[in-house]
N, C-alpha and C. Protein backbone atom coordinates (compact mmCIF):
# COMPACT_ATOMS: atom_id res chain seq x y z
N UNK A 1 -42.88 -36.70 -39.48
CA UNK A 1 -41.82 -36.88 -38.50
C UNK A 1 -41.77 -35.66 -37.57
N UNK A 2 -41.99 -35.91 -36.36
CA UNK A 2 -41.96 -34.81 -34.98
C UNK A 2 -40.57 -34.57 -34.78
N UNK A 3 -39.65 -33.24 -35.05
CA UNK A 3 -38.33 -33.09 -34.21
C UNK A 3 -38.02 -32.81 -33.15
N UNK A 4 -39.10 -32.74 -32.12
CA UNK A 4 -39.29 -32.54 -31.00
C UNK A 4 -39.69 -33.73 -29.88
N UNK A 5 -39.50 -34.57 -30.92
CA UNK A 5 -39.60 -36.11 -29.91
C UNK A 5 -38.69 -37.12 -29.08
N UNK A 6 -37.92 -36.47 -29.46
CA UNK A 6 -36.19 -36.81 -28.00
C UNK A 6 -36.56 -35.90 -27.48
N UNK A 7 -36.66 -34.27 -27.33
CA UNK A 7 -36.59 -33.90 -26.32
C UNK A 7 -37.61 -34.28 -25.15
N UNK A 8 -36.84 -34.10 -23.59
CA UNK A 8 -37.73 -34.06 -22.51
C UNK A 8 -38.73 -33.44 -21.95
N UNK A 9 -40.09 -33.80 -21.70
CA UNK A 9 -41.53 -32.74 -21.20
C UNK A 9 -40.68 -31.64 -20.38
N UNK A 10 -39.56 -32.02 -19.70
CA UNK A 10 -39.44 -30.78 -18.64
C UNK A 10 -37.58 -31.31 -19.09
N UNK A 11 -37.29 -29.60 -18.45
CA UNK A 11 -35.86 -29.74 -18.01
C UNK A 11 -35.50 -30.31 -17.18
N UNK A 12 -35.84 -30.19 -15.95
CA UNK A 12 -35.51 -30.96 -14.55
C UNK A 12 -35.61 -32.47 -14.56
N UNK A 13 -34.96 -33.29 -15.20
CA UNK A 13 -35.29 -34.54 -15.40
C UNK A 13 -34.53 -35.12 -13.85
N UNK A 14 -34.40 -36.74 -14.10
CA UNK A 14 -33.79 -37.02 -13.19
C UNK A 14 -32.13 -37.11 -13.31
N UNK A 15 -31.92 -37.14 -14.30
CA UNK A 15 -30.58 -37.19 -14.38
C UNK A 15 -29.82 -35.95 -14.12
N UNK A 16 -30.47 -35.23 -14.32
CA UNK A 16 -29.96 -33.54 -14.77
C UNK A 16 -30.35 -33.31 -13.01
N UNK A 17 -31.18 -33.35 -12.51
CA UNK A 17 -31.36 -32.85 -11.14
C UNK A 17 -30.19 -33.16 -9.74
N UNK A 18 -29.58 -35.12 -10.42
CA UNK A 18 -28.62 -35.53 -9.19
C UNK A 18 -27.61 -35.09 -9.62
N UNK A 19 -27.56 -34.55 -11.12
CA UNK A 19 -26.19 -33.97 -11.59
C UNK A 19 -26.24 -32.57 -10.91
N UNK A 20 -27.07 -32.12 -10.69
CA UNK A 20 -27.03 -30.27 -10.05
C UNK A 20 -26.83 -30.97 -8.66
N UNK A 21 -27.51 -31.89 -7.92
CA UNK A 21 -26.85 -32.11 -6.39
C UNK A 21 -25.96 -32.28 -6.33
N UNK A 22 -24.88 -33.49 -7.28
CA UNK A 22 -23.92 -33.73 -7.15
C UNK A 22 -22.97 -32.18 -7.11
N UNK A 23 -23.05 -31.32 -8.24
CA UNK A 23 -22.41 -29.76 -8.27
C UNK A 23 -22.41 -29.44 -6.99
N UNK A 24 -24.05 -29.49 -5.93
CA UNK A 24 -23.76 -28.33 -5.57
C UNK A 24 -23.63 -29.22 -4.16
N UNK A 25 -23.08 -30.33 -4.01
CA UNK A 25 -22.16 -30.92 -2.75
C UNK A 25 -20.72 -30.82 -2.65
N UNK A 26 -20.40 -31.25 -3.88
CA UNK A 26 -19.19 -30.50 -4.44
C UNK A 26 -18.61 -29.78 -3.73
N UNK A 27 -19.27 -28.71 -4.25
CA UNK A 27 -19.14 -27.14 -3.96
C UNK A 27 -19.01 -26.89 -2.48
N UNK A 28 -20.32 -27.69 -2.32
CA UNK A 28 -20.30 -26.93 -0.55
C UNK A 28 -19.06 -27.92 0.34
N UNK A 29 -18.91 -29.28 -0.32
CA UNK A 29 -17.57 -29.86 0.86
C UNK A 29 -16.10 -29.23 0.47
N UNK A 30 -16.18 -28.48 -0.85
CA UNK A 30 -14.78 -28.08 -0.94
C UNK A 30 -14.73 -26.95 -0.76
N UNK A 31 -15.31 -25.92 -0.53
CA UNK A 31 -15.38 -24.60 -0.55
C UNK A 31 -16.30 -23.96 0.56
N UNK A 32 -16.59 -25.07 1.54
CA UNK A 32 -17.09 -24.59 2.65
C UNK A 32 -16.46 -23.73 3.43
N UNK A 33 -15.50 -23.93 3.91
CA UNK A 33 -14.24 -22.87 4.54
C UNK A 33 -14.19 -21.84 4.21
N UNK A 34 -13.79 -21.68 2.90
CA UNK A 34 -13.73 -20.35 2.18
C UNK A 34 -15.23 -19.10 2.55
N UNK A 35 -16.26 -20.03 2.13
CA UNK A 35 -17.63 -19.39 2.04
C UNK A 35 -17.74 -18.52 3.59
N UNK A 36 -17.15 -19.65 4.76
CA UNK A 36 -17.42 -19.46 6.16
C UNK A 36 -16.28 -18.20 6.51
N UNK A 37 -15.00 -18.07 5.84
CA UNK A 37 -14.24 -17.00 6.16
C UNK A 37 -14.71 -15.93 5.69
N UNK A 38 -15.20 -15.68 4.08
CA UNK A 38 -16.00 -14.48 3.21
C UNK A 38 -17.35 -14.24 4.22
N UNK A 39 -18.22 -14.98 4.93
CA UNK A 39 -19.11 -14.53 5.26
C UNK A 39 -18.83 -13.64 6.88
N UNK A 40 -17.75 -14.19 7.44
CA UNK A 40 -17.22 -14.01 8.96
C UNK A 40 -16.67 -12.53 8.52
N UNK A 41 -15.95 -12.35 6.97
CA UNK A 41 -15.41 -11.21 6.72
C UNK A 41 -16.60 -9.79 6.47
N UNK A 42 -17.70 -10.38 5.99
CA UNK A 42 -18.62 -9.60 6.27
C UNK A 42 -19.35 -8.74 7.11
N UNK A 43 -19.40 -10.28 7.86
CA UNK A 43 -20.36 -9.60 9.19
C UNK A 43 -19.32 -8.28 9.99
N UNK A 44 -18.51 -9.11 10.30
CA UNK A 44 -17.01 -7.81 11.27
C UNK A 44 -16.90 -6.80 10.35
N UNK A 45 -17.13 -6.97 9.11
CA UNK A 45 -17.33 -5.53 8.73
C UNK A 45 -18.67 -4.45 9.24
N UNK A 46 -19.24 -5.08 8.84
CA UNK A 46 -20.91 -4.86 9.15
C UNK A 46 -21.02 -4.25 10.40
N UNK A 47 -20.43 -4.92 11.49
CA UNK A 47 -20.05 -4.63 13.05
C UNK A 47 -19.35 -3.69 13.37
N UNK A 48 -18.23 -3.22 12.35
CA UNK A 48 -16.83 -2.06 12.43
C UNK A 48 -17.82 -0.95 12.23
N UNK A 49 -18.45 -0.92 10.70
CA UNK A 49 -19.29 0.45 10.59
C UNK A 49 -20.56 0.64 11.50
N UNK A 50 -21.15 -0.45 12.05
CA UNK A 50 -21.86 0.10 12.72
C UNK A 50 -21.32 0.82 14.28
N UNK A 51 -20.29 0.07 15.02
CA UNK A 51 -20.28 0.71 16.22
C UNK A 51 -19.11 1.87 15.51
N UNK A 52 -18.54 2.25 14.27
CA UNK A 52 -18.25 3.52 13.81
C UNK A 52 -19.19 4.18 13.50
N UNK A 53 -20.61 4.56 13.34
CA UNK A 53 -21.57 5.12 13.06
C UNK A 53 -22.28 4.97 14.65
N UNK A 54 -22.44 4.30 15.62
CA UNK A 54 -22.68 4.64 16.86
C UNK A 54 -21.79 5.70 17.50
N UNK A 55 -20.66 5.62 17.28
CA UNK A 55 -19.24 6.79 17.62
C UNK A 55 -19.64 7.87 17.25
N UNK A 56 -19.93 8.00 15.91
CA UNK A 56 -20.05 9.38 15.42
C UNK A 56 -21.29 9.92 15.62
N UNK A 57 -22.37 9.48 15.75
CA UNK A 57 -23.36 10.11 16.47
C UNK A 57 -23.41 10.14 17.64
N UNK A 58 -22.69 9.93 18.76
CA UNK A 58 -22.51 9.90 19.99
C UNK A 58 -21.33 11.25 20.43
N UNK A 59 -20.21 11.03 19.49
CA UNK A 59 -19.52 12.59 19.38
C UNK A 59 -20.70 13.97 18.39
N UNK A 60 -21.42 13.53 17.66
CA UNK A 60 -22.41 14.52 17.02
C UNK A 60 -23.22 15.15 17.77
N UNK A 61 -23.92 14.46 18.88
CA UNK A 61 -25.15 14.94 19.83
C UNK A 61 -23.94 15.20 20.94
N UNK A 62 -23.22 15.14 21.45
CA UNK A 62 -22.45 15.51 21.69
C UNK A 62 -22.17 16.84 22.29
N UNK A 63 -21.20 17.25 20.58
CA UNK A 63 -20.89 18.34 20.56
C UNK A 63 -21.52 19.31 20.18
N UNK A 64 -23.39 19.04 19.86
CA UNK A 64 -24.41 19.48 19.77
C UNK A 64 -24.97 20.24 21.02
N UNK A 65 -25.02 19.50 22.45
CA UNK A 65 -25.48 19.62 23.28
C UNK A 65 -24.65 20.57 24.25
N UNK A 66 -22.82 20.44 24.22
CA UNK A 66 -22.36 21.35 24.25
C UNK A 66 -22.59 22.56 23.76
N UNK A 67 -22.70 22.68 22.57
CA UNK A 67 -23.15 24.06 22.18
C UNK A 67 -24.32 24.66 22.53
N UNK A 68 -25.46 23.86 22.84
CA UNK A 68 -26.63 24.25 23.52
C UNK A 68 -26.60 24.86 24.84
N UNK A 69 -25.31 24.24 25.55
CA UNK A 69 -24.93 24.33 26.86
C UNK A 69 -24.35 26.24 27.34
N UNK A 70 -23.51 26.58 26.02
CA UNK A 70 -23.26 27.19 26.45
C UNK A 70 -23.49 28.47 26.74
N UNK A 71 -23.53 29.37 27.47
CA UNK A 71 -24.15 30.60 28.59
C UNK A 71 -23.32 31.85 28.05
N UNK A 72 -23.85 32.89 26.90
CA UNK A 72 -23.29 34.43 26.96
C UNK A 72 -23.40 35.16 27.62
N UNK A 73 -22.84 36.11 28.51
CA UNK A 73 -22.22 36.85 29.57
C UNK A 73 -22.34 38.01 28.62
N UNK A 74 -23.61 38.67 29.11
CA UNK A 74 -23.40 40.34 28.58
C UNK A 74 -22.80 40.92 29.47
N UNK A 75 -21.70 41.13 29.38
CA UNK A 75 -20.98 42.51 30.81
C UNK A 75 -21.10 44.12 30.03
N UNK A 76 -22.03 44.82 31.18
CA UNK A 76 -22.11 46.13 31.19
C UNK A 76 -21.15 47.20 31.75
């Protein structure tokens, strides 16, 4: 007697596969919104630090170039 003879050659059968589509339609018609606000919350982040990291290297070279700028006056 084989105890391995119900099980299926593969996991991915057919039943098990429209059951993972069915999950993952689910998912995406009820929780689409959500996904689309978390990802919108991302990016504008993503966007804040970068043109805050354009700022600060723009005040860095800056106040770099000022200092390069400026001219000592030996008075005799």
């Amino acid at each position: 007697m084989n105890p391995t003879i119900n099980f299926p050659t593969t996991f991915f059968t057919d039943q098990r596969l429209s059951q993972m589509w069915a999950y993952t339609r689910y998912f995406l018609a009820y929780n689409q919104k959500l996904v689309m606000i978390l990802v919108a919350l991302i990016v504008a982040g993503m966007v804040a630090v970068l043109i805050v990291g354009i700022g600060a290297e723009a005040r860095r070279k800056d106040s770099k170039d000022n200092d390069d700028d400026d001219v000592d006056f030996d008075y005799y």
